[in-house]
Protein backbone atom coordinates (compact mmCIF):
# COMPACT_ATOMS: atom_id res chain seq x y z
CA UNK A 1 14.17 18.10 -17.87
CA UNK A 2 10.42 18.00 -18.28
CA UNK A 3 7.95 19.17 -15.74
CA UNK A 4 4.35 18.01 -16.27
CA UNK A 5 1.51 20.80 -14.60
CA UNK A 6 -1.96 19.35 -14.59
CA UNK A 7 -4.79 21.93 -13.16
CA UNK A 8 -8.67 21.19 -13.04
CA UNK A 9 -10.44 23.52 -15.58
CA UNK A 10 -13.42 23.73 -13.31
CA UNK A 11 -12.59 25.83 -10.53
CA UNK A 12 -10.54 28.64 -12.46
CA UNK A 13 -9.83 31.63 -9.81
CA UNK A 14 -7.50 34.38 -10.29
CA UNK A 15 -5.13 32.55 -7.64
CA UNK A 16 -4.86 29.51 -9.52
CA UNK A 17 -3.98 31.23 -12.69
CA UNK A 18 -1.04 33.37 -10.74
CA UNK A 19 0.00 30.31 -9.13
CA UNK A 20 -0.03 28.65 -12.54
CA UNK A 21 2.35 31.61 -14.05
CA UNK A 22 4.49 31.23 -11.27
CA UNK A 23 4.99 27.34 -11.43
CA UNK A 24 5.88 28.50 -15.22
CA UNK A 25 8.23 30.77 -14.21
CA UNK A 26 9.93 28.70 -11.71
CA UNK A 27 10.48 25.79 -13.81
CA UNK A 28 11.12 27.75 -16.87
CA UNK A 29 14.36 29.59 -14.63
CA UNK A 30 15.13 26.20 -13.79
CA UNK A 31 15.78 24.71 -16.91
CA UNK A 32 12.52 22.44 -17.27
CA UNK A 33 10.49 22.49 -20.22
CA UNK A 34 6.79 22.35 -19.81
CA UNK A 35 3.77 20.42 -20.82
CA UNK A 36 0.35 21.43 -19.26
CA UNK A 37 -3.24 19.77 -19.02
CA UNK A 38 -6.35 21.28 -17.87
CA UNK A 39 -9.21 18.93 -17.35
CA UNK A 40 -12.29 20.03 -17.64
CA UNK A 41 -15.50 18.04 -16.54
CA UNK A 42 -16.11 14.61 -17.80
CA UNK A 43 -12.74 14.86 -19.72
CA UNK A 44 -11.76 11.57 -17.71
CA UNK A 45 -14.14 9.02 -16.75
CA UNK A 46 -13.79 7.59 -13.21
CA UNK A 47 -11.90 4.44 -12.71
CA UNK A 48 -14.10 0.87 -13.11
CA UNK A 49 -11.80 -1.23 -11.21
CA UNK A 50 -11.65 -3.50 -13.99
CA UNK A 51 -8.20 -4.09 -13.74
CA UNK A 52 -7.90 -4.39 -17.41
CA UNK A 53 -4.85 -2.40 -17.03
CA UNK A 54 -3.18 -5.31 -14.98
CA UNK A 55 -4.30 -8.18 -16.77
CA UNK A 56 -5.43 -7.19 -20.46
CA UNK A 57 -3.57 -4.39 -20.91
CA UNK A 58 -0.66 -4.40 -18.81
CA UNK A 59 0.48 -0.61 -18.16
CA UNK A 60 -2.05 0.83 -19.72
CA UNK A 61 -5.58 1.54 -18.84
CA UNK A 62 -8.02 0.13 -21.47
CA UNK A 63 -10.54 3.13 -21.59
CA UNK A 64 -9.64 5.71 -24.33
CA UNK A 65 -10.12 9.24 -22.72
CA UNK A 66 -7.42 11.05 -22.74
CA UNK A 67 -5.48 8.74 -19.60
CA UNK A 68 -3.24 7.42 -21.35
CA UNK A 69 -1.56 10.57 -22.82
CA UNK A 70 -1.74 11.73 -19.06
CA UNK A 71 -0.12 8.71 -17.86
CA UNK A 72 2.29 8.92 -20.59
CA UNK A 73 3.34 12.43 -20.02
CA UNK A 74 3.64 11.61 -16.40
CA UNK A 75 5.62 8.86 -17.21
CA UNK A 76 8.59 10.77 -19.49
CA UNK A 77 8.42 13.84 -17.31
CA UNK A 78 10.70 14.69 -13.96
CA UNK A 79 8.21 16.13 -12.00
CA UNK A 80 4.73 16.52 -12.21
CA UNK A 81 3.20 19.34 -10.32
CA UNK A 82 -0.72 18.71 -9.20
CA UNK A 83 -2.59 22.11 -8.88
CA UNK A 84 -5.58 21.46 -7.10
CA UNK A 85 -8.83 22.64 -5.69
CA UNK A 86 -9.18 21.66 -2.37
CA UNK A 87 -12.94 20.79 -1.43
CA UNK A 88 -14.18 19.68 1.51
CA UNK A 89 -10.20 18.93 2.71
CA UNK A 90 -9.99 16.76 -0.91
CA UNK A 91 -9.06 16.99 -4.75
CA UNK A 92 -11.92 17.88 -6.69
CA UNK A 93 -13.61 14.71 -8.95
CA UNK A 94 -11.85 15.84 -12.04
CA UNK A 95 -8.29 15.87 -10.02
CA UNK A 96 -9.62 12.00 -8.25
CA UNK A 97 -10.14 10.64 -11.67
CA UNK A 98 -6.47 11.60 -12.78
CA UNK A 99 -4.96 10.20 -9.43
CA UNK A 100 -7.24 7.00 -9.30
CA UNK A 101 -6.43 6.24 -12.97
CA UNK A 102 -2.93 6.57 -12.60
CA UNK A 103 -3.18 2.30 -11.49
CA UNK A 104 -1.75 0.91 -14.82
CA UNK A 105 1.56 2.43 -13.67
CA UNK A 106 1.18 0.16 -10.59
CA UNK A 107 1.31 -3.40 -10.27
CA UNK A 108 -1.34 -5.76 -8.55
CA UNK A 109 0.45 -6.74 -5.51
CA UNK A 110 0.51 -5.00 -2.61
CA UNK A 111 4.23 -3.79 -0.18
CA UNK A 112 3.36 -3.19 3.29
CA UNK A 113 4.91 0.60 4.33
CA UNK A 114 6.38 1.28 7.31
CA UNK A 115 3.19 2.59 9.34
CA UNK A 116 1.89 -0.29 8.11
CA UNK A 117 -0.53 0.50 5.42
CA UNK A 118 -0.57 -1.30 2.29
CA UNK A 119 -0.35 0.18 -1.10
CA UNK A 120 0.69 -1.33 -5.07
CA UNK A 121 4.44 -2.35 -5.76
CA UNK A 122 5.90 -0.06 -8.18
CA UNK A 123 5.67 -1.18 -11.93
CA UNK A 124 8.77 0.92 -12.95
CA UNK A 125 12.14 1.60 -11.51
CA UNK A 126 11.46 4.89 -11.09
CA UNK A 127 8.58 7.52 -11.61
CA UNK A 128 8.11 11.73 -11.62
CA UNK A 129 8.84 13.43 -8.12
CA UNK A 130 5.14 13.96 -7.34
CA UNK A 131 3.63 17.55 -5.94
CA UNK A 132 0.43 18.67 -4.63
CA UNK A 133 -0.48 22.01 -4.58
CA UNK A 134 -3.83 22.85 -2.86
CA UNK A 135 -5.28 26.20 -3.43
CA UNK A 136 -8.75 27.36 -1.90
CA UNK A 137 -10.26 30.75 -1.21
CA UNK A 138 -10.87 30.21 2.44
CA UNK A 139 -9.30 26.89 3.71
CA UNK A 140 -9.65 26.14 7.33
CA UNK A 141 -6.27 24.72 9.28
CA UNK A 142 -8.15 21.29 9.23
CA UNK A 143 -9.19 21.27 5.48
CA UNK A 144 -5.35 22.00 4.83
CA UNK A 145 -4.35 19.43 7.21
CA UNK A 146 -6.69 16.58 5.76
CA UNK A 147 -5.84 17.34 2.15
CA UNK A 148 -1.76 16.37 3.28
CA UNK A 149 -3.09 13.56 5.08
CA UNK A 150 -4.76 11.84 2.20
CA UNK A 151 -2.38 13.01 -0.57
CA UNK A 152 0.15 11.47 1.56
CA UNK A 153 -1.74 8.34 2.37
CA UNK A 154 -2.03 7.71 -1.64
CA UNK A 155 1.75 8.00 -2.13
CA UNK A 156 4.51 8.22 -0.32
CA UNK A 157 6.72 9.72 -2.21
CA UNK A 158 5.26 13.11 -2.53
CA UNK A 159 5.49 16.87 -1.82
CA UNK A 160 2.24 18.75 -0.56
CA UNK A 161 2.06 22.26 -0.31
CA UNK A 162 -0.63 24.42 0.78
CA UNK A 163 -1.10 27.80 -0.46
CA UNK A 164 -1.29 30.56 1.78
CA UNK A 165 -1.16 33.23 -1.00
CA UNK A 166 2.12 33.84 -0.44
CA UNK A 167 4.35 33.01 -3.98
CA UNK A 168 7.81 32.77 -1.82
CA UNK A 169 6.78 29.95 0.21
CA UNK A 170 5.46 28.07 -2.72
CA UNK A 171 9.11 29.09 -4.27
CA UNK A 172 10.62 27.72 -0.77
CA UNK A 173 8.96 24.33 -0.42
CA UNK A 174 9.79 23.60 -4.27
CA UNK A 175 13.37 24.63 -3.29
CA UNK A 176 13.20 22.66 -1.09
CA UNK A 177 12.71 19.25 -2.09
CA UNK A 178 14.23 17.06 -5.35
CA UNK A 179 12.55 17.83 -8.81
CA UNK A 180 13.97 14.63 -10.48
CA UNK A 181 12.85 11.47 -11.01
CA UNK A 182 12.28 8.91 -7.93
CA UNK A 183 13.15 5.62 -7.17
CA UNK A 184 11.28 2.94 -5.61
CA UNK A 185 7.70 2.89 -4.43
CA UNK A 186 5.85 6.54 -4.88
């Protein structure tokens, strides 16, 4: 079992590195091995909306900066685990570009869900069990709140967890939900 742990290098803090060791930790106990990426600034470049990666490319996005052995490693692992800044009730750029390049692994037509938003048909049978963690040094109940709503809104298939600063409720809500591979739409 692989779990795949992708920080932004950009807003280092002392709780984002403990959180990081205990993510480590936890998986590690559990059995997962564990491949990490830190981007830094202007390590990806923002998506183009070329769709290249639909129609040239198919799978695979067609700039070469480091995406594809993201996408890759998100592809082949179980879970992948999204530490991220929140700012402004968001993902920081660096953590956008990541998300928003993640396309290739989608496919060009669009499944209606059941609130009746729209988002890509799945490319795959099945992809990583997806998890947000948002970390901030003061975040406001309605920064927390908006940073579920719109990881939510971008997939449906995933696990958002704020931090409070308290390790056992991080350790809770991962025990809480499957760390394998999903099926279907994410």
């Amino acid at each position: 079992m692989q779990a795949y742990l992708i920080s932004d290098g950009e807003f280092l803090s002392p709780r984002q590195k403990q959180i990081k060791q205990q993510l480590t930790e936890y998986f590690t106990a559990k059995g997962f091995s564990i491949l990490e990426k830190t981007l830094e600034r202007d390590s990806l470049a923002f998506c183009r909306g070329c769709f290249d990666c639909w129609v040239k490319t198919p799978g695979e996005c067609i700039m070469k900066d480091g995406i594809v052995e993201i996408n890759r490693a998100c592809m082949t692992s179980d879970v992948v685990v999204y530490l991220c800044p929140v700012i402004f009730g968001q993902f920081s750029a660096n953590m956008k570009y990541a998300i928003d390049r993640w396309l290739p692994n989608m496919l060009p037509f669009f499944i209606t869900r059941d609130d009746g938003s729209t988002m890509h048909s799945p490319r795959y049978r099945d992809y990583a069990a997806q998890v947000f963690i948002g970390y901030g040094e003061t975040l406001s109940p309605e920064e927390s709140q908006l940073f579920i709503d719109i990881n939510k809104k971008h997939r449906s298939n995933v696990t958002v967890i704020i931090d409070e600063r308290d390790n056992d409720k991080i350790v809770s809500a991962l025990n809480a939900v499957s760390l394998s591979r999903v099926g279907g739409a994410l």
